[in-house]
Each structure stands twice: as structure tokens, then as C-alpha cells.
Protein backbone atom coordinates (compact mmCIF):
# COMPACT_ATOMS: atom_id res chain seq x y z
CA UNK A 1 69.01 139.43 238.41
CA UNK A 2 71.83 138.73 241.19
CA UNK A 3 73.58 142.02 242.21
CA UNK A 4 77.21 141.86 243.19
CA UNK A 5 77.77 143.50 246.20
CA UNK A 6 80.31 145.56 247.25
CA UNK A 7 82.74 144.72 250.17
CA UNK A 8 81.58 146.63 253.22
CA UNK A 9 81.08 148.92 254.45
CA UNK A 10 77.91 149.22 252.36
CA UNK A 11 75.21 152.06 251.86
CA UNK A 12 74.99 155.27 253.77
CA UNK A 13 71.43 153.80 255.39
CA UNK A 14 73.42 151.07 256.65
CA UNK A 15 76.08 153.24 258.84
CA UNK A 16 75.20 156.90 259.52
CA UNK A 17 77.36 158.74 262.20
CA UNK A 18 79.87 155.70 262.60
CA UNK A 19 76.54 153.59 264.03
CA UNK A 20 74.62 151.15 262.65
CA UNK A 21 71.38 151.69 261.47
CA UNK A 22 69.13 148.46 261.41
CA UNK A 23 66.95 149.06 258.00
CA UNK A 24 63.44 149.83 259.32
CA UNK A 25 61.88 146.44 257.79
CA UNK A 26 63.72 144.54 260.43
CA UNK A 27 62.19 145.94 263.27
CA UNK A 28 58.77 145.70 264.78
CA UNK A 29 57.53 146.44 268.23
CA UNK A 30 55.45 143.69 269.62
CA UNK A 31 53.47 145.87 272.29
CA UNK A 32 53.63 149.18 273.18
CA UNK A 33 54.50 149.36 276.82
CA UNK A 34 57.36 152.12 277.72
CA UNK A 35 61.12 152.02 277.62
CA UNK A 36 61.50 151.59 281.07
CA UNK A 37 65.09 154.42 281.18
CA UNK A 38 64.96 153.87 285.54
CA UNK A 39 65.57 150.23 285.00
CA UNK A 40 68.95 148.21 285.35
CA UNK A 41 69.91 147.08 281.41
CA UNK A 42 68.73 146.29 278.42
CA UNK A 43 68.25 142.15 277.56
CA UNK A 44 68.75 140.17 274.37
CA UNK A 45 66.38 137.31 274.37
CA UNK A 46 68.33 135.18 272.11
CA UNK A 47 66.19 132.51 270.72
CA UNK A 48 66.34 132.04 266.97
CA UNK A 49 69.79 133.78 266.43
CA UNK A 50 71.92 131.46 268.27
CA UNK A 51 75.24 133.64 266.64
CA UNK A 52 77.46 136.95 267.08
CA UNK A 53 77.75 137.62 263.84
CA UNK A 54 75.90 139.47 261.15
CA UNK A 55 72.63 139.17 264.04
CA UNK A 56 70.85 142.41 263.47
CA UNK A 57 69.19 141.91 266.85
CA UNK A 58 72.06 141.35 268.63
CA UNK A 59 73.41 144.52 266.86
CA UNK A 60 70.21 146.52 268.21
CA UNK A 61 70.21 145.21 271.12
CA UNK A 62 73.81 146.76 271.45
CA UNK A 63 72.79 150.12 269.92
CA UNK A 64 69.87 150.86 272.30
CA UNK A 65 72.14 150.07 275.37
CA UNK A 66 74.63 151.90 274.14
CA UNK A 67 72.05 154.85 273.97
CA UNK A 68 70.66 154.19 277.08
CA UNK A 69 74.02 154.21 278.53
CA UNK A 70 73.25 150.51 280.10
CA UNK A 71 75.23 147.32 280.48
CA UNK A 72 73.35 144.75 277.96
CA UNK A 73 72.68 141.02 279.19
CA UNK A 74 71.32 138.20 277.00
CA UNK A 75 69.46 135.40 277.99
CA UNK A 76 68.12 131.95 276.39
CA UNK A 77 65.50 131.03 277.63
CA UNK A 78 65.70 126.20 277.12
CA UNK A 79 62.57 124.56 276.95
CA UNK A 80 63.42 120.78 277.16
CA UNK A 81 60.35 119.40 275.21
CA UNK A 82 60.38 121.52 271.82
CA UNK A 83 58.01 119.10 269.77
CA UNK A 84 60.09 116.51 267.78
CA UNK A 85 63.43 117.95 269.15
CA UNK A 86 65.79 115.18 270.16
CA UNK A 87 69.30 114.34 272.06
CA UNK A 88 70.66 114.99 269.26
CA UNK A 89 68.97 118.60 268.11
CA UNK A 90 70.02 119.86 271.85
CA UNK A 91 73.42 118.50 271.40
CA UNK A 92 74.27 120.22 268.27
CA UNK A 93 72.29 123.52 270.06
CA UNK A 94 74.34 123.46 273.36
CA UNK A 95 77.38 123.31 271.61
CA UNK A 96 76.50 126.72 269.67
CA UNK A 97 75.31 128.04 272.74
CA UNK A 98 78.32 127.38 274.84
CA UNK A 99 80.26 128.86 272.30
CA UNK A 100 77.98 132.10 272.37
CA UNK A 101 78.60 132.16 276.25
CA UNK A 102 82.15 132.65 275.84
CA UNK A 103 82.18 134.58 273.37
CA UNK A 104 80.04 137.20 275.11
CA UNK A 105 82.21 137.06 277.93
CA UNK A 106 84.90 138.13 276.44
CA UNK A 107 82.90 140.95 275.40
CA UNK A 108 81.94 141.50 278.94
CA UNK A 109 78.24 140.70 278.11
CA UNK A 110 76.50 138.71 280.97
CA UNK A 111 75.17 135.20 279.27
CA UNK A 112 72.19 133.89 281.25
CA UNK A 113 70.68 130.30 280.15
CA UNK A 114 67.65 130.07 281.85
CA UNK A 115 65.35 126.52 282.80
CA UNK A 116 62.29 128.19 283.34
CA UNK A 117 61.92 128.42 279.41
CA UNK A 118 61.77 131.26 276.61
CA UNK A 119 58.09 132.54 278.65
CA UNK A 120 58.75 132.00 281.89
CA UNK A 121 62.48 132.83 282.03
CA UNK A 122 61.82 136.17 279.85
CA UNK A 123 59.38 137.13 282.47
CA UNK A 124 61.43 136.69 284.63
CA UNK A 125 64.55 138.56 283.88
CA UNK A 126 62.67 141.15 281.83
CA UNK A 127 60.89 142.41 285.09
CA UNK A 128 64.20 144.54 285.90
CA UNK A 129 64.65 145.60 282.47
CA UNK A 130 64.40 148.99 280.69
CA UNK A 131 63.75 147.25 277.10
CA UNK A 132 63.74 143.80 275.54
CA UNK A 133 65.05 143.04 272.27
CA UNK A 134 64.63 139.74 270.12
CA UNK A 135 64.61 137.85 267.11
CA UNK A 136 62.06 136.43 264.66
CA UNK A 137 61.19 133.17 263.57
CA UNK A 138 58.53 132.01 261.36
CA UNK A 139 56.81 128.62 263.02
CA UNK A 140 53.57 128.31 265.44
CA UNK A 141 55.57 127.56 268.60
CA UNK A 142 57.92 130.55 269.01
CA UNK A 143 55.57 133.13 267.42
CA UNK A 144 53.56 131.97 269.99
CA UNK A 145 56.11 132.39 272.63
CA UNK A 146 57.03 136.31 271.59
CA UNK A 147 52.91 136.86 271.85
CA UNK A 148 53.03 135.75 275.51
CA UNK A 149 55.91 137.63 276.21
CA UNK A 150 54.37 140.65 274.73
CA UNK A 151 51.79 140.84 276.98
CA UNK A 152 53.37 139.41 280.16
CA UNK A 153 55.97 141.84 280.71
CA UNK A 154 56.30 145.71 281.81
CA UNK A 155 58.32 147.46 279.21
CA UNK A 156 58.84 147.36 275.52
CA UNK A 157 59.85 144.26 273.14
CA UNK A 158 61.32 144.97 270.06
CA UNK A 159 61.85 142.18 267.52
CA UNK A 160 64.34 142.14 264.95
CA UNK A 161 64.44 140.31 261.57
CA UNK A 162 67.88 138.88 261.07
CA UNK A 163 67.82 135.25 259.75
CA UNK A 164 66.52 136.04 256.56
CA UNK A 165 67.65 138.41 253.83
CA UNK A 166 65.09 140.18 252.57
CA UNK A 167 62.29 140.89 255.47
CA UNK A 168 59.36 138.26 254.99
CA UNK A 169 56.61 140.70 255.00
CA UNK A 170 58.66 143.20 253.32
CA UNK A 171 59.30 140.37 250.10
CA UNK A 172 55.75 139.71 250.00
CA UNK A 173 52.26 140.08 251.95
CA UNK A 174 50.36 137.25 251.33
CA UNK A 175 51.62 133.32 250.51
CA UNK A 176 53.80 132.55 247.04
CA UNK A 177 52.07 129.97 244.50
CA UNK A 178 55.57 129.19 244.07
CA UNK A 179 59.43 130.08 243.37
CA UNK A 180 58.84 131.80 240.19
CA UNK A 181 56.32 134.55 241.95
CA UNK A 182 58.29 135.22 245.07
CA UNK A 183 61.61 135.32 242.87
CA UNK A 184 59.92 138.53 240.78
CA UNK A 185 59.19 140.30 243.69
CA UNK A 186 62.49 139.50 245.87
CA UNK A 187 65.47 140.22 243.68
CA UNK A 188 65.21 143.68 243.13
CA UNK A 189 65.29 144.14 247.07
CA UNK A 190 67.91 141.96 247.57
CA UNK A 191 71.25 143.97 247.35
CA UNK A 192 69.15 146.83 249.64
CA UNK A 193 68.73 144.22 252.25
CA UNK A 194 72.27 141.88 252.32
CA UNK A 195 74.03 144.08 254.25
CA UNK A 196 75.52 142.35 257.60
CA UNK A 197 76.27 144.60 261.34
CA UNK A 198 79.58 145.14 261.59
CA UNK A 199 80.56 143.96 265.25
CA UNK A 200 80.43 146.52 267.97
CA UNK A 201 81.06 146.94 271.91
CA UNK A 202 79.35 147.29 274.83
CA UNK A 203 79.81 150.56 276.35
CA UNK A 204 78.77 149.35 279.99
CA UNK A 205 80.17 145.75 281.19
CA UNK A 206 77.61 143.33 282.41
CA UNK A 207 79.54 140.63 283.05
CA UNK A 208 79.35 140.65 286.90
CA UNK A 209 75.50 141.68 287.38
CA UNK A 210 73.87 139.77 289.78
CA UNK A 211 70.08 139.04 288.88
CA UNK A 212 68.95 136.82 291.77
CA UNK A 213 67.70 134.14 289.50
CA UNK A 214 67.75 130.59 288.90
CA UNK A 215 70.16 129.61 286.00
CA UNK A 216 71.53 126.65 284.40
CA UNK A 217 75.45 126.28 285.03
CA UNK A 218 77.03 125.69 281.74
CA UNK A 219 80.33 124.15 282.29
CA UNK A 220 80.18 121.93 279.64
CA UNK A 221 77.88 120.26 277.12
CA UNK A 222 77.84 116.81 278.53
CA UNK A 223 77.02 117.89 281.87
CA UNK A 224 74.12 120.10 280.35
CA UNK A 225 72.70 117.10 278.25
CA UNK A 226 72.36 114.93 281.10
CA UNK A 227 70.80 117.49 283.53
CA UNK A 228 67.67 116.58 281.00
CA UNK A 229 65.76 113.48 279.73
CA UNK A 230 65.80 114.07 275.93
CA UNK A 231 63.98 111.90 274.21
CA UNK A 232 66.46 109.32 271.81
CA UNK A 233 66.22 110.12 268.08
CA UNK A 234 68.97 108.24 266.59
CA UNK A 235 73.00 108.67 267.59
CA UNK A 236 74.25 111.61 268.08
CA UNK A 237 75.73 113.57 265.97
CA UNK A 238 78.79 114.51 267.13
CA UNK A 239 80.40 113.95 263.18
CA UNK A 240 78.50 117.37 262.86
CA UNK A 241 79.70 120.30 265.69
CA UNK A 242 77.51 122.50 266.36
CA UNK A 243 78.49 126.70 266.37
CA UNK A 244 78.93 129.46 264.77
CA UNK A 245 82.84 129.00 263.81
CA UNK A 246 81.87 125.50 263.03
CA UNK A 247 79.27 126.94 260.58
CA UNK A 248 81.80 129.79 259.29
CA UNK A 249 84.08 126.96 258.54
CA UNK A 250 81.71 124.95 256.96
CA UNK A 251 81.02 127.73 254.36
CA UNK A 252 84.73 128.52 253.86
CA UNK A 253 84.96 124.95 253.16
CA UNK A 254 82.54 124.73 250.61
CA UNK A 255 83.36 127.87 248.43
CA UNK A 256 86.64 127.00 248.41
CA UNK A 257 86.10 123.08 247.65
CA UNK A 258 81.90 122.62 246.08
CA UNK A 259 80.93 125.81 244.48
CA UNK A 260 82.51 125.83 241.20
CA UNK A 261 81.03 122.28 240.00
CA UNK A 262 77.81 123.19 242.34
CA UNK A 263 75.40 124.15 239.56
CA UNK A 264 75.77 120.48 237.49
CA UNK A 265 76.50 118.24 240.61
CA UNK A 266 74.58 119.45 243.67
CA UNK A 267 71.33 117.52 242.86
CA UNK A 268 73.65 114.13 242.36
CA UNK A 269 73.40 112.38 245.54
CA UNK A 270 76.55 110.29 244.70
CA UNK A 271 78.51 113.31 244.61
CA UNK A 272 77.44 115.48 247.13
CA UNK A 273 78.31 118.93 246.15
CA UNK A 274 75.99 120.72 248.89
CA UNK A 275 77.00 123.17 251.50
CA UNK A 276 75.80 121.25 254.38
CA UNK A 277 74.92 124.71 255.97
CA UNK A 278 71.09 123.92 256.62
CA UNK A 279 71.75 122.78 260.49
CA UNK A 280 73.57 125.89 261.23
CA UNK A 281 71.13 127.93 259.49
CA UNK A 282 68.12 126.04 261.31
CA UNK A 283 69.53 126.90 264.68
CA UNK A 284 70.30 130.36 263.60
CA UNK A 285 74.69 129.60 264.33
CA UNK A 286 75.09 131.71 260.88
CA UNK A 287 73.56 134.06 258.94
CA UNK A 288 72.17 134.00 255.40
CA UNK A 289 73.90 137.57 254.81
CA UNK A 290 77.38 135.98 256.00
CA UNK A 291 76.79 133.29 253.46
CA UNK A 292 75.21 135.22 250.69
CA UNK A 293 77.92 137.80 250.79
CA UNK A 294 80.94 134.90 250.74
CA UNK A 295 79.14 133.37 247.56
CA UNK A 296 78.44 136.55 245.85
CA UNK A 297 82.12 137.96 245.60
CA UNK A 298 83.11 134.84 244.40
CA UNK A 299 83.18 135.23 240.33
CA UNK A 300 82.56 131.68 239.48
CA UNK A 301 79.53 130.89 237.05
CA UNK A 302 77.74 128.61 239.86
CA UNK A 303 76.96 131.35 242.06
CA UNK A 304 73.20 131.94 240.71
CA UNK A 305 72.22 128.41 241.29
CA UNK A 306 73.12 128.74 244.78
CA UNK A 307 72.45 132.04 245.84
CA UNK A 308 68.63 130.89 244.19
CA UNK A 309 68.49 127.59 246.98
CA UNK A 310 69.59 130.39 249.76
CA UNK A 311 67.69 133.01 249.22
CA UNK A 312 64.65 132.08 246.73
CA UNK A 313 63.54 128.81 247.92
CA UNK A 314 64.61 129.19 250.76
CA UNK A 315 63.12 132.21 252.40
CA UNK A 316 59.92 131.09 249.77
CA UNK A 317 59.97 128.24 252.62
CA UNK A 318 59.58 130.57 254.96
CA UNK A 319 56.87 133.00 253.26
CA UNK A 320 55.28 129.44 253.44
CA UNK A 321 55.34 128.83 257.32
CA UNK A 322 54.39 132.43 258.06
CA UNK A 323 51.17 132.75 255.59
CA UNK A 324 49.92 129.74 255.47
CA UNK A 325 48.52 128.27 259.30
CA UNK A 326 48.32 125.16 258.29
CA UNK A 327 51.81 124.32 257.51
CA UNK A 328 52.68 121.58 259.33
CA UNK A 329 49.23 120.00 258.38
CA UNK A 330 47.97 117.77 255.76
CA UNK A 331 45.16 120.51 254.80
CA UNK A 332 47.70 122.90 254.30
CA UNK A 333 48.25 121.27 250.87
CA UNK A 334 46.87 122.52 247.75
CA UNK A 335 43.48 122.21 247.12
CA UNK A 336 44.01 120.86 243.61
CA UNK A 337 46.75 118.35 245.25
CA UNK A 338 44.29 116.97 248.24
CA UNK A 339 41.29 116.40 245.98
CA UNK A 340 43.49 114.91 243.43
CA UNK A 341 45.30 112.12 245.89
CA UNK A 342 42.18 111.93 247.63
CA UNK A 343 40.47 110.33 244.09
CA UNK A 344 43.14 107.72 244.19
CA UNK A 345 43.38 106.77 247.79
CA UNK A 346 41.15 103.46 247.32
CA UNK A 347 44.08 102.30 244.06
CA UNK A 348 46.44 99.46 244.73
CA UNK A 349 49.36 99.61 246.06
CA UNK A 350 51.77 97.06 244.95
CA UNK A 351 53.99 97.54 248.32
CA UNK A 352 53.04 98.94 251.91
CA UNK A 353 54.95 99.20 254.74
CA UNK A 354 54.38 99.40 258.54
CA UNK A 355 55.75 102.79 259.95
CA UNK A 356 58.23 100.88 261.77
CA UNK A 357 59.19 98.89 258.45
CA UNK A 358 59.65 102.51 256.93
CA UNK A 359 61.50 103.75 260.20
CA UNK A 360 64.20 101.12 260.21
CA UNK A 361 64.89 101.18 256.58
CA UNK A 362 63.19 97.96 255.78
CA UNK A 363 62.16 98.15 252.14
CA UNK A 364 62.61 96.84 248.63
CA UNK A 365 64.37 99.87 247.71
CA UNK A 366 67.86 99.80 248.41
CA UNK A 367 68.08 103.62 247.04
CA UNK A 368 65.43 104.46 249.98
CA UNK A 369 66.57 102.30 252.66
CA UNK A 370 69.71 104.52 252.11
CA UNK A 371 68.00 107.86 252.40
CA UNK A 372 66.54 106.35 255.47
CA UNK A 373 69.81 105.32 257.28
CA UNK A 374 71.26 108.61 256.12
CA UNK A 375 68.40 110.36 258.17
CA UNK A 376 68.05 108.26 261.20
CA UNK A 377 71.75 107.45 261.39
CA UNK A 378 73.83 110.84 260.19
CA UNK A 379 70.77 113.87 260.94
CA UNK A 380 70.95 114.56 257.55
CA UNK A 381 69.67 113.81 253.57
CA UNK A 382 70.76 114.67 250.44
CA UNK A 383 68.22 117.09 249.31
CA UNK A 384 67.10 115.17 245.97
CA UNK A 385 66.76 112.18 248.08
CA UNK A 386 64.24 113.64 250.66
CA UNK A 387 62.29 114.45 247.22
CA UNK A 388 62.64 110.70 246.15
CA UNK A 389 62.12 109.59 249.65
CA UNK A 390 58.90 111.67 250.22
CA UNK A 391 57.51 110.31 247.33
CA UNK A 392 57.89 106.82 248.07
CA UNK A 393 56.22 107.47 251.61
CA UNK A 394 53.15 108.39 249.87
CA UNK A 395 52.83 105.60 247.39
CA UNK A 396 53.71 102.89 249.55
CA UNK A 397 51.14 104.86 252.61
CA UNK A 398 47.52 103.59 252.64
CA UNK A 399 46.23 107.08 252.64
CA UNK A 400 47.76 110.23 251.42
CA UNK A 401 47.21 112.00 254.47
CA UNK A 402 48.70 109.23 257.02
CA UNK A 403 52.11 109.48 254.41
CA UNK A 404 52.33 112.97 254.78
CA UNK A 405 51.76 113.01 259.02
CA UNK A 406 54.83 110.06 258.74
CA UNK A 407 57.05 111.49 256.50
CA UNK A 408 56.97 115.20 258.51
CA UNK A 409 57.55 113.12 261.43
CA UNK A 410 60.14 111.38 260.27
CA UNK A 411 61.58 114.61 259.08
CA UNK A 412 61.71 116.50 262.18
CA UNK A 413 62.70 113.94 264.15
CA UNK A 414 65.68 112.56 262.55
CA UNK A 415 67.01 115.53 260.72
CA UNK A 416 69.56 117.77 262.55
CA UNK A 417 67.69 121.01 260.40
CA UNK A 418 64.08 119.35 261.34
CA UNK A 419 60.98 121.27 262.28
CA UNK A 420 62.18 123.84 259.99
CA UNK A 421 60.28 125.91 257.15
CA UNK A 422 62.54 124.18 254.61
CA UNK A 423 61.26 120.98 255.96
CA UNK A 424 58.00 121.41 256.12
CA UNK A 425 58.13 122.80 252.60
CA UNK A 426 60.02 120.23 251.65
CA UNK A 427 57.66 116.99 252.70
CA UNK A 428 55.01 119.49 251.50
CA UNK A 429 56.46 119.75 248.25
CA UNK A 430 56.28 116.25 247.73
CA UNK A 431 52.71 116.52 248.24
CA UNK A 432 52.09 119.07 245.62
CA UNK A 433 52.85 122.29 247.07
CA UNK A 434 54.90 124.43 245.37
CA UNK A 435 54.36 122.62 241.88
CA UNK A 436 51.64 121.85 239.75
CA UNK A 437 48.88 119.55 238.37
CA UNK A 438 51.43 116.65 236.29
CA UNK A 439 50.01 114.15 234.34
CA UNK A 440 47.47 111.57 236.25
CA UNK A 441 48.47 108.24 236.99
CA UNK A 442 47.89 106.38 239.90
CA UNK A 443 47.91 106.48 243.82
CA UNK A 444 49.68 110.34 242.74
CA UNK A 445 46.57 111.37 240.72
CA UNK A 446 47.98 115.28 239.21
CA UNK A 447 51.30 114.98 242.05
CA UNK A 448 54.47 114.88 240.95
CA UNK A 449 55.66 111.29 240.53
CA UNK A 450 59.46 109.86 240.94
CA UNK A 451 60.89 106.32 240.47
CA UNK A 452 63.73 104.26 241.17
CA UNK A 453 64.23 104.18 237.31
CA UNK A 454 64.68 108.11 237.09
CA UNK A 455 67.59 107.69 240.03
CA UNK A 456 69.39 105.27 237.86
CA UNK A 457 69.12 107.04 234.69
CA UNK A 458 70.35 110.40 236.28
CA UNK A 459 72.70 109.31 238.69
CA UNK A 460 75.27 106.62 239.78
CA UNK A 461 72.76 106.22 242.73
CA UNK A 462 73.95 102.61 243.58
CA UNK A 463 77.59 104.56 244.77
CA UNK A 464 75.31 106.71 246.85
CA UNK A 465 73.91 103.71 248.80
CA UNK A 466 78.04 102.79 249.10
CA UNK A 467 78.99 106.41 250.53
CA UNK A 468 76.30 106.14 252.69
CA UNK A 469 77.11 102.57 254.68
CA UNK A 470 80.98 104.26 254.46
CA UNK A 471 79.86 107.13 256.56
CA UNK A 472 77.73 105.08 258.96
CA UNK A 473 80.26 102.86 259.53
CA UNK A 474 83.49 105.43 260.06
């Protein structure tokens, strides 16, 4: 059941009085310390929403200065050793977030990027603020962050729910068996909830408030990059720019060039029809509304298959990082899945590889040596592949827990969307999760299994291994 919506401006809950109203799920006070109304401004804490538009907490953020009748200022608070995150993840970050800075400039919004990190720096700033407002994310680290915050400063924090469609705890309350039970419970709330902000203005400029505190100067991205020893993981990749017009051209791209054709050919790794949104969408540089509502008034039969990747797997990916604690953890897995691969640990394996072996690329398989180089060399992987390539991890692993701690390391590592509730449901998925009991055969007990055979029956896989050394070598 996929609504079309209707151009906005949308339902009278949306706007009311010529202001817009966040919808109630969005928003959820993290502690409940005062609105401080003898303090200086109101502050953003952009973390997750790294964008302008369609960001519902930005939007809030707005409305309550606005009604406060004080100059807003946003701040990012960099930590420079996220786990996993790379040169090439802060790259592709910085670029959005220089981006941002002008942006808000022009708005006459003071942009404040902040060393001390998203704890520390928060703190900081927030201890001359009358309110804090922020967005949500879904993963251990930066819940964990908002719960020190919480507690650590004076006056309210507010978070707002922006980079998904429908709210997670408002599409379901406990963690989905799989797609099919969080799609019955998420369509009928999904034309209610894909309504974007419009874009609105500061009523008091901020742009020349002095806060007395250290900041990062943010001239330019190079200069920011090698303030910092980021670790190496792979080239970077500058191929892919990183920002929100980037990502809004991106999606204009592919509606206009990928979407008709989408529902037969996106799976075919020779013939990538794929939006190539997922790094934008990781770092929060575009929203899922902004996307959803491009696709949707587009009356082309392929729209269902997509809109099902964005919103139903998808933000099933996330109802999968928030429920579930162990996530990012080998006994996060199934129950069923665990005790089956755990049977078949002690069966042969008629290849194994060293992790650097599997690292470089170094295999039998030409079709995953590709998906390798594709990963370590261009931050990226078709989406089929990772299946393939997650697969192949575990049979040619010596244990089925060691295969799943390399191939989510591999994953966050190397792809430009890593350490991401797609990705961990991904590599999880490969594992069982998500799916169920198949028939038994080896090493994979009841787990899904894929082969090299089922590439080359379904696909002209040995052009995908061409287009691949093509775009390594360009």
C-alpha cells in the first residue's frame, strides 16, 4: 500500500498558523531540566543531521528561538576517533559540514565546530543556553553521547526524529522478525509521517555572537583533515563529494536516469541501477522525506520496489540497531542461526584465507576479489555483492563467529556508509538475521547459502569484475 502524496504544503497538523508543527512522534525530551528564558540563545547540536533541508530538528530548533525571541547557534561537536571511521569517512563528512557552515551563514546562523567533541563541546556551549535541541540516531555510541549530555547540562534537551520516516518507536515497540512484519505495521503511517519542514528564518541573527570558546577554524577541508591523524582506510574518496547539494543531485540524477528500469536491474551488479544515496543518507547530508517524496510523484511502475529498500528495509535496519543491544555482535544473531552454524563449525572447508588474504582481495574468486577492491578501493559495494561477499567470508572463516567480527570490520571500515544500521543488518543478514531456517548443508547448516554459480546464472557478473578495474583505474 504506497500512498501518493500530494505536493506540499501537506496536512493541516503539518502547518497551523503559517508555522510548522513538528508531529509529536518526533520529539522527546531527554531530561527535564527548565527552559532556561534568561539565557543568551537557543543551540542546535547538529550531529546526525548533517543537512538544511527537510531536518525536523533543525526546523524546531528554529521554531523555539523564534518563540523565545533568541538568535539560534548550532554547533558540531568532532570527535576524531569514532570507532572504524577513517580519512576517508571525515573527508566525505567535512565536506558536508563546510557546506552547512556557509549555508547557515547566509542565514545569519552562527556555525560553531567544536574539538572538544559532541560531550564535552555540548557542555560547553550549552552552559549559556536557554534550550538545546538535537537529533536522533539509532547506534550505541551517540545514544550514548545524548545520555551524557542529558545529565551534564543545566537546561532542557529536546531531541528530534528526522532521519527516518516514520518514527522508530512510533512504527513499532519491540524488534521486527523481519521485512514482512515491520512492512504491516509501517505503511499505513507512512503518508501521515512523509511530510518535510518547509525552510524558515531566523528572527534574531547570530552570526556575530561571541561565545569565548575554543573552535576549530574551518577554512577549508584540507586544512581541517590534516589538523588530525585519521587513521588510513583505503584512498580517498574524492570520486564521491560529500554534501547535501551533492546528495540532492545525486537523487535528481537517479530519477531522472535509474528509476524506470530500477525494479528488474537494481540487484544486477553489472548494471548498476542503484541510487548511490546510502553515504549521504549515513551522514545524515539528505533526508529520507526529500527522497521519498521525489520518488513518489514520479508515476513510473518502479517506484514500489524502491520506496520498499528506503523506507521498509531500511528503517527495518534501524528498528534492528535500536531493539536489539547486541547489534554489532555475533550473539546478536538468531538463536536458530548461531546454534545452527555452530553444529557445522568443525566441517571442512575446501578454501581459507588469512584476514589479510581476504583484505587485499587475494582469493580464487575473481567475482569476490572484485567486491573487495570495490570496497577497499571506491567506499562502496553493490548491494547484492555485499550479500555474495558476506557469504563467502563465512564459508571460507574457520569459525562462524571470527567471519562475522571480519566481515563487520571490513564493512565499516572500508565503506563510505559503514558503521551504519544498514550495515550491520546487512553482514547480519548474511548470518541469518532477517531470514529463515533454508535447507542444511554444510559449514551454513539452516543459513542462507550463495555461490559463484548463482552469480553466473543471474548475471553477466564477469562485466562486473570489468566495470570495476575501469573505475579503479579512471
Amino acid at each position: 500500500m504506497w500512498l501518493w502524496l500530494p505536493e506540499y504544503p501537506c496536512s493541516g497538523d503539518t502547518v497551523r498558523g503559517g508555522i510548522p508543527m513538528i508531529p509529536k512522534e518526533r520529539v522527546n525530551f531527554l531530561n527535564d531540566k527548565p527552559i532556561r528564558t534568561d539565557m543568551t540563545f537557543v543551540l542546535y547540536w547538529m550531529q546526525a543531521s548533517q543537512r538544511i533541508k527537510d531536518n525536523h530538528a533543525l526546523a524546531h530548533a528554529i521554531i523555539e528561538a523564534n518563540r523565545l525571541a533568541k538568535p539560534l547557534v548550532v554547533c558540531f561537536g568532532l570527535t576524531a576517533d569514532f570507532p572504524f571511521a577513517t580519512r576517508r569517512h571525515y573527508r566525505f563528512m567535512f565536506e558536508g559540514l563546510h557546506s552547512i557552515k556557509t549555508h547557515l551563514l547566509e542565514r545569519r546562523i552562527r556555525f560553531i565546530l567544536s574539538p572538544k567533541g559532541p560531550v564535552e563541546g555540548v557542555a560547553e556551549i550549552a552552559g549559556s543556553a536557554a534550550l538545546v535541541v538535537t537529533d536522533r540516531t539509532y547506534g550505541r555510541v551517540e545514544r550514548t553521547w545524548r545520555s551524557k549530555v542529558a545529565s551534564s547540562i543545566p537546561c532542557k534537551l529536546v531531541q528530534v526524529e528526522t532521519n527516518v520516516i516514520v518514527p522508530i518507536e512510533t512504527a513499532s515497540t519491540k524488534e521486527e522478525y523481519s521485512a514482512a512484519t515491520l512492512r504491516r505495521k509501517i505503511e499505513p503511517m507512512i503518508a501521515h509521517f512523509a511530510h518535510g519542514v518547509p525552510d524558515m528564518d531566523v528572527d534574531y541573527p547570530s552570526e556575530d555572537i561571541d561565545l569565548g570558546i575554543e573552535e576549530l577554524s574551518f577554512d577549508s577541508v584540507d586544512q581541517l583533515l590534516e589538523a588530525f591523524p585519521f587513521s588510513s582506510g583505503g584512498p580517498d574518496c574524492t570520486w564521491i563529494p560529500g554534501g547535501e547539494e551533492p546528495a540532492l543531485s545525486v537523487l535528481q540524477r537517479f530519477v531522472e536516469g535509474c528509476l524506470e528500469g530500477y525494479a528488474e536491474l537494481h540487484n544486477d551488479p553489472a548494471n548498476p541501477y542503484v541510487s548511490k544515496l546510502s553515504p549521504y543518507l549515513h551522514f545524515g547530508q539528505i533526508s529520507p522525506i526529500s527522497i521519498y517524496r521525489e520518488v513518489a510523484r514520479r508515476k513510473v511502475p518502479d517506484v514500489p520496489v524502491f520506496l520498499e529498500e528506503l523506507v521498509v528495509r531500511r528503517e527495518l535496519a534501524m528498528n534492528f540497531v535500536y531493539y536489539n543491544p547486541l547489534y554489532d555482535r555475533y550473539e546478536g544473531l538468531p538463536e536458530w542461526a548461531r546454534r545452527s552454524l555452530e553444529a557445522h563449525e568443525v566441517d571442512p572447508r575446501q578454501y581459507k584465507y588469512t584476514t589479510k588474504e581476504l583484505e587485499h582481495g587475494e582469493t580464487h574468486d575473481p567475482y569476490w576479489n572484485a567486491a573487495q577492491k570495490e570496497l577497499v578501493q571506491l567506499g562502496t559495494m553493490h548491494g547484492y555483492m555485499r550479500m555474495y561477499w558476506g557469504k563467502k567470508i563465512l564459508e571460507w572463516s574457520n569459525s562462524p563467529k571470527n567471519a562475522f567480527v571480519l566481515a563487520l570490520e571490513l564493512n565499516n571500515r572500508y565503506q563510505l556508509d559503514g558503521r551504519d544500521p544498514n550495515g550491520y543488518a546487512g553482514v547480519a543478514w548474511c548470518f541469518g538475521k532477517h531470514d529463515r531456517p533454508w535447507v542444511e548443508r554444510p559449514i551454513f547448516g539452516n543459513v542462507r547459502y550463495m555461490n559463484d554459480r548463482g552469480l553466473e546464472r543471474k548475471f553477466a557478473i564477469k562485466s562486473y569484475v570489468d566495470r570495476i578495474e575501469r573505475e579503479i583505474k579512471r
